[in-house]
Each structure stands twice: as structure tokens, then as C-alpha cells.
Protein backbone atom coordinates (compact mmCIF):
# COMPACT_ATOMS: atom_id res chain seq x y z
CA UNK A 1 36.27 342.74 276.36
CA UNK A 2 38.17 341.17 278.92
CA UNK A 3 40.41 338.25 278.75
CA UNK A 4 37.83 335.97 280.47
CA UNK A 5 35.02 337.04 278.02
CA UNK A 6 37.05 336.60 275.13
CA UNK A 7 37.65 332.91 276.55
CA UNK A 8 34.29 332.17 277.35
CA UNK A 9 33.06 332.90 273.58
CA UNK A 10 36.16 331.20 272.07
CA UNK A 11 35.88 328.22 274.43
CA UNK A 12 32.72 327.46 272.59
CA UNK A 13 34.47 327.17 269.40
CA UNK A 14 35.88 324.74 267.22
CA UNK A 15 38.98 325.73 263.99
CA UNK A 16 40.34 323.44 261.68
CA UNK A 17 43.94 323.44 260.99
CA UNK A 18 44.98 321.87 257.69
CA UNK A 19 48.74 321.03 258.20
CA UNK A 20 51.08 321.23 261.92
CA UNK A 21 54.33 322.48 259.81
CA UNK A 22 55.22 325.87 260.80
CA UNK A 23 52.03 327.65 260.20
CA UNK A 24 49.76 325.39 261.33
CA UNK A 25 51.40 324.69 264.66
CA UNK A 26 52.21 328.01 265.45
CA UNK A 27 48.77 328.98 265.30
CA UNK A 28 47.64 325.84 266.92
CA UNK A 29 49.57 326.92 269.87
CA UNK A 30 48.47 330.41 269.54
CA UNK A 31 44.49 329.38 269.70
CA UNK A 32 45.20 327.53 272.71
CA UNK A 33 46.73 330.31 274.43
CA UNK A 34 43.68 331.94 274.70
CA UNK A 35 41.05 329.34 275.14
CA UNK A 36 40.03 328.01 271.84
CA UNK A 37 37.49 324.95 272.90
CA UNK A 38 38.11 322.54 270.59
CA UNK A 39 40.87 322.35 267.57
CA UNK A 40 40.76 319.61 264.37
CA UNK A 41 44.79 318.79 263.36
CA UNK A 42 45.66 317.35 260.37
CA UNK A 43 48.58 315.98 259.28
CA UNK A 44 50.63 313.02 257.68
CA UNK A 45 54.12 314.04 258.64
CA UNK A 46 57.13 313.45 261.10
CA UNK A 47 58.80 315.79 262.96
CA UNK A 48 62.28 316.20 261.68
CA UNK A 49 65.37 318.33 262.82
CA UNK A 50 65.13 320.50 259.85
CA UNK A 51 61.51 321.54 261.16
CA UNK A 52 62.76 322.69 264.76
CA UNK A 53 63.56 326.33 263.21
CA UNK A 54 60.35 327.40 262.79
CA UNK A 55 57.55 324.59 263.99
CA UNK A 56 56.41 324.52 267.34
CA UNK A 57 58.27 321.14 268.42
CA UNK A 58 61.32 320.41 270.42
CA UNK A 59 64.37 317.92 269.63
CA UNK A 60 63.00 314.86 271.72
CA UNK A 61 59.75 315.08 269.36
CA UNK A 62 61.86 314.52 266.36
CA UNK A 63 60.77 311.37 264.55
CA UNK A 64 56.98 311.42 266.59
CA UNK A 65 53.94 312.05 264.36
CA UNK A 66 53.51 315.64 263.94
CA UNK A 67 50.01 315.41 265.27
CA UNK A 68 50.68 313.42 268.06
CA UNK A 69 54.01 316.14 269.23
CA UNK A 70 51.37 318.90 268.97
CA UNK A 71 48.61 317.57 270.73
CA UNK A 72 51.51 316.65 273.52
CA UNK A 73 52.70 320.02 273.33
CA UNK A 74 48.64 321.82 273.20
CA UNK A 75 48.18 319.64 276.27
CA UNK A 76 50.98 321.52 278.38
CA UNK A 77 50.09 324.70 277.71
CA UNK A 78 46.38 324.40 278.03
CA UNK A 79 45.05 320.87 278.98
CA UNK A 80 41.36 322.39 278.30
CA UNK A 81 41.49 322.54 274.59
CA UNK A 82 39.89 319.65 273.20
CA UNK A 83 42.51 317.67 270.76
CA UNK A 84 40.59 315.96 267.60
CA UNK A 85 43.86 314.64 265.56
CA UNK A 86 43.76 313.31 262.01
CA UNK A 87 46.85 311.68 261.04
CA UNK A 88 46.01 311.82 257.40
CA UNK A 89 47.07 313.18 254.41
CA UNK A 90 44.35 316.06 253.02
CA UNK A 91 42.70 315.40 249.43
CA UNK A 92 39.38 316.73 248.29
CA UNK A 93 37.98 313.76 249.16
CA UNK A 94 37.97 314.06 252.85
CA UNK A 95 38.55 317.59 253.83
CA UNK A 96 34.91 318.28 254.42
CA UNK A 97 34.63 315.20 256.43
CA UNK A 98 37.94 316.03 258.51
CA UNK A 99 36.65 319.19 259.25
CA UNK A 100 32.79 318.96 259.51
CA UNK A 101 31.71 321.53 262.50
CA UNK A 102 34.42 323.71 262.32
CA UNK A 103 33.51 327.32 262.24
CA UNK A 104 37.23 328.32 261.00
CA UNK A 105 39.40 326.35 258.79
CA UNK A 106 43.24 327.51 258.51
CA UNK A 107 45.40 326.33 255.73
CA UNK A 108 48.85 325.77 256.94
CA UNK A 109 50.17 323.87 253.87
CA UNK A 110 53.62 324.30 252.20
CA UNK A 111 53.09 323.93 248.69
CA UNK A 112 51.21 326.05 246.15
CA UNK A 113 49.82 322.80 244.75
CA UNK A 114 48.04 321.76 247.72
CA UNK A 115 46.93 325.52 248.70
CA UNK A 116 45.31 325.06 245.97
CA UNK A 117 43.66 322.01 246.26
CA UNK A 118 42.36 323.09 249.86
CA UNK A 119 41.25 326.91 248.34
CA UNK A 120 38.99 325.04 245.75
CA UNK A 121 37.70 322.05 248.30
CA UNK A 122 36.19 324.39 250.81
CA UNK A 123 34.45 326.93 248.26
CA UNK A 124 33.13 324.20 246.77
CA UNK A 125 32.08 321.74 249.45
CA UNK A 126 32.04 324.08 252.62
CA UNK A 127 31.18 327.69 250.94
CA UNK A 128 30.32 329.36 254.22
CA UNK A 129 33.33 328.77 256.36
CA UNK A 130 35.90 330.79 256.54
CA UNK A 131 39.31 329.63 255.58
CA UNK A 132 42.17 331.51 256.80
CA UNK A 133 45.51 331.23 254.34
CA UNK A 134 48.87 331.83 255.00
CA UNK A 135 50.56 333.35 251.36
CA UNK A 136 54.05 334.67 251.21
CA UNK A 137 56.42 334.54 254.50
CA UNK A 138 59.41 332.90 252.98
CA UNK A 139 62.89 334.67 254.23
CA UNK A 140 63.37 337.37 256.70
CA UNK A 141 62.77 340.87 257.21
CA UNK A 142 60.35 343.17 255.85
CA UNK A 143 58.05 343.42 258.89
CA UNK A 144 55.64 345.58 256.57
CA UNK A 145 55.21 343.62 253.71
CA UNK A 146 53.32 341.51 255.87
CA UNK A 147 49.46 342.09 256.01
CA UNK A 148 46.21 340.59 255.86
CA UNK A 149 43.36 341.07 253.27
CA UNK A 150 40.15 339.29 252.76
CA UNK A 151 38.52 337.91 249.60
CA UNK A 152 34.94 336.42 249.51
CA UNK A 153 35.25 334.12 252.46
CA UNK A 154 39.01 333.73 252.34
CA UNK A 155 41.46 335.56 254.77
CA UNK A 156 45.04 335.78 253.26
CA UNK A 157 48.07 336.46 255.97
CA UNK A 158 51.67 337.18 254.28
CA UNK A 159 53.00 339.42 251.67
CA UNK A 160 51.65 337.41 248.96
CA UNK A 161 55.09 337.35 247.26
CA UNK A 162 58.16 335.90 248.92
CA UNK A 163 57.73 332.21 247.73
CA UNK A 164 60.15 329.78 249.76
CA UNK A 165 63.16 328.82 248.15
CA UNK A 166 66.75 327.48 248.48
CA UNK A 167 68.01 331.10 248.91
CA UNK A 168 64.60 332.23 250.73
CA UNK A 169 64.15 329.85 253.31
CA UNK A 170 60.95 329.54 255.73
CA UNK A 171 62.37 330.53 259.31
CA UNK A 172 60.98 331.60 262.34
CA UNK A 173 60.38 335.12 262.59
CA UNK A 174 58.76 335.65 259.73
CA UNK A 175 56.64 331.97 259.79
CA UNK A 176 55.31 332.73 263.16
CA UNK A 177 54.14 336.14 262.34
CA UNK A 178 52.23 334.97 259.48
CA UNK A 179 50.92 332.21 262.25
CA UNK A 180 50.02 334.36 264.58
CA UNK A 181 48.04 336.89 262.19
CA UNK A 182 46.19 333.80 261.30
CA UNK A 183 45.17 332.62 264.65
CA UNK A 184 44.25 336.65 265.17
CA UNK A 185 42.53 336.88 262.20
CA UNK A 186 40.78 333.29 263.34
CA UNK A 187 39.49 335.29 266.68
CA UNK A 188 38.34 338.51 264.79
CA UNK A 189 36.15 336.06 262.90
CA UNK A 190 35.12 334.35 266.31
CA UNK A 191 34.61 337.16 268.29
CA UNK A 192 32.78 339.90 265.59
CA UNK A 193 30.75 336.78 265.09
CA UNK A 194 31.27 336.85 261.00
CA UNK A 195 29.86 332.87 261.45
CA UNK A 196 26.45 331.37 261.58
């Protein structure tokens, strides 16, 4: 398939991303890369300085709405992708809502709590779409640790292990792999056409 075909399928699309921290913007930016039509953010938080070592924002965006910085950014790399930005926090209550028409749905969340919360939301309220988790990326090295497994309709990216820490930090290499497995495994979904 050719890079033109694989846009012209994914163009046609439409992914939620639950969280723009390090996951979810990395991926964000990854989906528009190659075309993704439209993309739901969500998000309650400020860009900080403590963010810039492994989220996709720069040091004038510190102190801007995480969703609003993202969009900005989505917008100069590929001014085609259509933005739909929720600056809200995520409960059960309005996930489905949020995200209604979304073939894909990636959970870019920090805490196990709230990972959680988002697993047990979608099986319950959106059963057939396929959420894409990021699980265990915390620290550095150990390129092959990393991998990618599915369960029922829930893709996990990471090593499933390495939970972040004072003395196992989230940085950049290791965050934006686990990003960009989920914005691949988000096309292999797209493009084997796994959805309705």
C-alpha cells in the first residue's frame, strides 16, 4: 500500500485520545503525520517545564492549555487534520460523550487509577471500540521489553512492568516509543479494517 492509499483510508477516520501528556501527544502528532482525518483531544492540564522532556510541546507553550499547544502544534505539521479539543477532565460520566464516533480510542493517562477508570468506561459503555493503552514505559533502556499484545478489544503498548517513579522517571525515549506503537497499533486497526 502506498503512502497515498494509506492516507486516503486514514483520512476518513476519526481516534480519540484520552490525555496530551507524553503519550497522548506523541501519538497525536504521530496520527497526523500520516493523515489521520479527524482527532478528539482531551485534556484538563497546563503545559509545564517539567513536561518538555518527553511531551510534544516547546518552552513558549509552557503555561498554555495542553489542548490548545497541541492543536497549535497538529496545525503546523498537518493543517488537514481536523482538531475537536475537549478541555475537560475525563470521568465515566462523559467519556462516551467526548468520544462518540471515534473508531479508536487511545488512553494516554498517567495514573493507574484513572487507566482504570477509562479501561472499565469503554467496555462498559462503548464495548466495540478499540482502546489502545499505553502500560509500562517508565525509565530508560530495555528496547525489548517493550511490546504490544491484545486482549478482547484492548491493545496494550509497554512492558507492562516499569511503573514511573522518583528513581524511574517517564522520559523521552522510552515514552515516545510506547507513543508511537500506539499510534501504529491505531493504523493496523484502521487499515486491516478490525472496525465496523
Amino acid at each position: 500500500m502506498t503512502f497515498e492509499q494509506i492516507s486516503a483510508i486514514l483520512k476518513t477516520r476519526k481516534v480519540g485520545i484520552a490525555g496530551c501528556g507524553g503519550l497522548g501527544s506523541n501519538c497525536a502528532v504521530a496520527l497526523a503525520r500520516v493523515g489521520l482525518g479527524t482527532l478528539v483531544i482531551a485534556d484538563f492540564d497546563r503545559v509545564s517545564k517539567s513536561n518538555l522532556n518527553r511531551q510534544y510541546y516547546f518552552l513558549d507553550q509552557v503555561g498554555m492549555k495542553k489542548t490548545v499547544a497541541l492543536k497549535d502544534n497538529i496545525g503546523r505539521i498537518n493543517p488537514d487534520v481536523k482538531i475537536i479539543a475537549h478541555d475537560i477532565r475525563l470521568a465515566p460520566e462523559n467519556i462516551a460523550s467526548v468520544f462518540t464516533g471515534c473508531d479508536v480510542i487511545v488512553e494516554a493517562f498517567d495514573l493507574a487509577d484513572q487507566k482504570e477508570m477509562i479501561i472499565e468506561t469503554v467496555l462498559s459503555e462503548m464495548p466495540f471500540v478499540p482502546l489502545v493503552i499505553g502500560l509500562g514505559m517508565a525509565g530508560w533502556g530495555k528496547n525489548n521489553t517493550l511490546h504490544c499484545r491484545k486482549a478482547d478489544n484492548i491493545y496494550i503498548c509497554g512492558d507492562e512492568i516499569s511503573e514511573i517513579g522518583q528513581e524511574l522517571p517517564p522520559i523521552a525515549p522510552r515514552v515516545g516509543m510506547v507513543a508511537n506503537m500506539q499510534a501504529n497499533v491505531v493504523m493496523e486497526i484502521l487499515l486491516n479494517g478490525e472496525i465496523a
